[in-house]
Protein backbone atom coordinates (compact mmCIF):
# COMPACT_ATOMS: atom_id res chain seq x y z
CA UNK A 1 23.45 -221.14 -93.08
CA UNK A 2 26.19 -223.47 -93.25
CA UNK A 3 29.65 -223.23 -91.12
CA UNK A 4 30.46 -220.09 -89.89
CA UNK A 5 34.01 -218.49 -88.75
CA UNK A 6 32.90 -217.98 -84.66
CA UNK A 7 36.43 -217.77 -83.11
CA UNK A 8 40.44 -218.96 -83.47
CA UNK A 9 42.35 -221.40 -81.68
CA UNK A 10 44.80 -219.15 -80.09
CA UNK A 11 41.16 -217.44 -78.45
CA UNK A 12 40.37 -220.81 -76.79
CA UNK A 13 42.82 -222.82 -74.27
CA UNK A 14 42.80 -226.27 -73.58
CA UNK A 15 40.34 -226.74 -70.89
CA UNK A 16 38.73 -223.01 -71.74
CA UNK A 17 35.06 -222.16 -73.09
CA UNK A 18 34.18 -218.72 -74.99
CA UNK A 19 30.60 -217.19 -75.76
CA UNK A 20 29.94 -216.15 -79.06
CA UNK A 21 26.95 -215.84 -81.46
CA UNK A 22 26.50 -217.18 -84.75
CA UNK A 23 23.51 -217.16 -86.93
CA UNK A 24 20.95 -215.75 -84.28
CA UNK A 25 22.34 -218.18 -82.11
CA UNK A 26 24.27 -217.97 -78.71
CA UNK A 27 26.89 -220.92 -78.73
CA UNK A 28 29.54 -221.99 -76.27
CA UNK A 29 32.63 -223.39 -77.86
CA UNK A 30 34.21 -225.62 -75.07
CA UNK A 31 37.62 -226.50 -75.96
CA UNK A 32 38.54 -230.31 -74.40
CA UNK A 33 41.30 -233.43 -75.21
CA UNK A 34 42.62 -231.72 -78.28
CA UNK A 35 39.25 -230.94 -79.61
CA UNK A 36 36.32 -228.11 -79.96
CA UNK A 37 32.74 -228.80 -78.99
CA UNK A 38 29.89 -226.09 -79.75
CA UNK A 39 26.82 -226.10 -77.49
CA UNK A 40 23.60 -224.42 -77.05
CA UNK A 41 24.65 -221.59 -74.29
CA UNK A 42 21.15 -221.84 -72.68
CA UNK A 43 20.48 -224.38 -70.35
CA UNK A 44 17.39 -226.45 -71.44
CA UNK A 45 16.32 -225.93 -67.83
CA UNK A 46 15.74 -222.17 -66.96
CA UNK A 47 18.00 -220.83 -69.73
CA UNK A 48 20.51 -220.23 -67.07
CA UNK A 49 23.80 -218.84 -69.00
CA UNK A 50 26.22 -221.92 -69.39
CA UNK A 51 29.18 -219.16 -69.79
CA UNK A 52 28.69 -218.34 -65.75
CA UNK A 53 28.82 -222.05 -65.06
CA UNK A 54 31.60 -224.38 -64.10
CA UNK A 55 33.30 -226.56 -66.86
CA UNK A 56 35.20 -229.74 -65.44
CA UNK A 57 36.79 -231.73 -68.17
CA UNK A 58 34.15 -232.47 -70.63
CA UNK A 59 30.53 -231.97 -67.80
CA UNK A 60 29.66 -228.38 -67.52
CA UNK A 61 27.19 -227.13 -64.61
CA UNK A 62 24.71 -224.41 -65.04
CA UNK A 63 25.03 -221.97 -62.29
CA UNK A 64 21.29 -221.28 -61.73
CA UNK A 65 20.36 -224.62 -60.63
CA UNK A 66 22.73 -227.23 -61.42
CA UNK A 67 21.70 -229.58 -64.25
CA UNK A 68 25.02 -231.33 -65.61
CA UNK A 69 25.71 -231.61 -69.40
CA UNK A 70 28.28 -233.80 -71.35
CA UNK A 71 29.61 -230.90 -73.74
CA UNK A 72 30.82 -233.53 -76.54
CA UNK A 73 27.86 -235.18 -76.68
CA UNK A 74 25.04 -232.32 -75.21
CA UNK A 75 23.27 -235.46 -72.97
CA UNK A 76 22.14 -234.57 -69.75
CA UNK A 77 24.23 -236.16 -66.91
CA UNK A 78 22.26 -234.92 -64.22
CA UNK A 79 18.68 -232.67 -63.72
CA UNK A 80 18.61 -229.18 -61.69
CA UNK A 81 18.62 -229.51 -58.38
CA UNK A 82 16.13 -227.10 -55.98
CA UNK A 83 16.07 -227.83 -52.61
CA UNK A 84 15.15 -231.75 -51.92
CA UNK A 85 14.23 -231.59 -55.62
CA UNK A 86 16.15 -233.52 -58.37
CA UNK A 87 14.20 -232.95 -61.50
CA UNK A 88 15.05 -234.30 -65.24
CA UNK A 89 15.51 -231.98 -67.90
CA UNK A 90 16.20 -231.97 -71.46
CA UNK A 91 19.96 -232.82 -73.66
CA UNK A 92 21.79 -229.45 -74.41
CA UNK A 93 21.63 -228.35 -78.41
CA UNK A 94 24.80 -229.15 -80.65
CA UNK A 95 26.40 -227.85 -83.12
CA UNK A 96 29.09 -229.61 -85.49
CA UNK A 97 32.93 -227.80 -85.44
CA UNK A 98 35.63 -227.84 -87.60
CA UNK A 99 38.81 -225.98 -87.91
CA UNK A 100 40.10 -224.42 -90.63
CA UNK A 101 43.62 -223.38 -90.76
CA UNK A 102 43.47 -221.18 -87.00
CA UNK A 103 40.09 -220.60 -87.72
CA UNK A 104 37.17 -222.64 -85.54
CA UNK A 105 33.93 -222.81 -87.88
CA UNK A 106 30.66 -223.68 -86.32
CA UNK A 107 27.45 -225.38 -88.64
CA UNK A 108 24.44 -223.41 -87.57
């Protein structure tokens, strides 16, 4: 499909993430240290919606169980937690950005 027009700066603050969908796909754009990451919105876990969960700097937490991602990179930092439980999972889906003009384009 190529890049497509998903969002525009002005939409997304430093330090801000917004849901959209692009191709079929449901993408997070994450906006951190004067750049724009895309990422798969489902966790790789559960498919627990990455939009509900916490974003610190660049690692954001899924909110059903906990699993950690690195959103510039998709690598899992850390597995879901349940109960006494620390399991593995898989690395988060990317997606290359680039901006033109105001626009933020996403390759799906």
């Amino acid at each position: 499909m190529g890049f497509l027009k998903v969002a525009t700066e002005d939409e997304i603050p430093q330090g801000e993430m917004k849901a959209v969908e692009a191709g079929g796909m449901e993408i997070l754009i994450i906006s951190y240290n004067d750049g724009y990451y895309a990422i798969n919105r489902r966790c790789t876990h559960k498919s627990g919606d990455l939009y509900e969960g916490k974003l610190e700097g660049k690692i954001i937490k899924c909110p059903i169980h906990g699993a950690e991602f690195d959103v510039t990179t998709g690598k899992s930092i850390s597995g879901p937690r349940i109960g006494m439980l620390k399991l593995k999972t898989k690395d988060i889906p990317v997606y290359k950005v680039k901006v033109e003009g105001n626009s933020i384009m996403v390759n799906v």
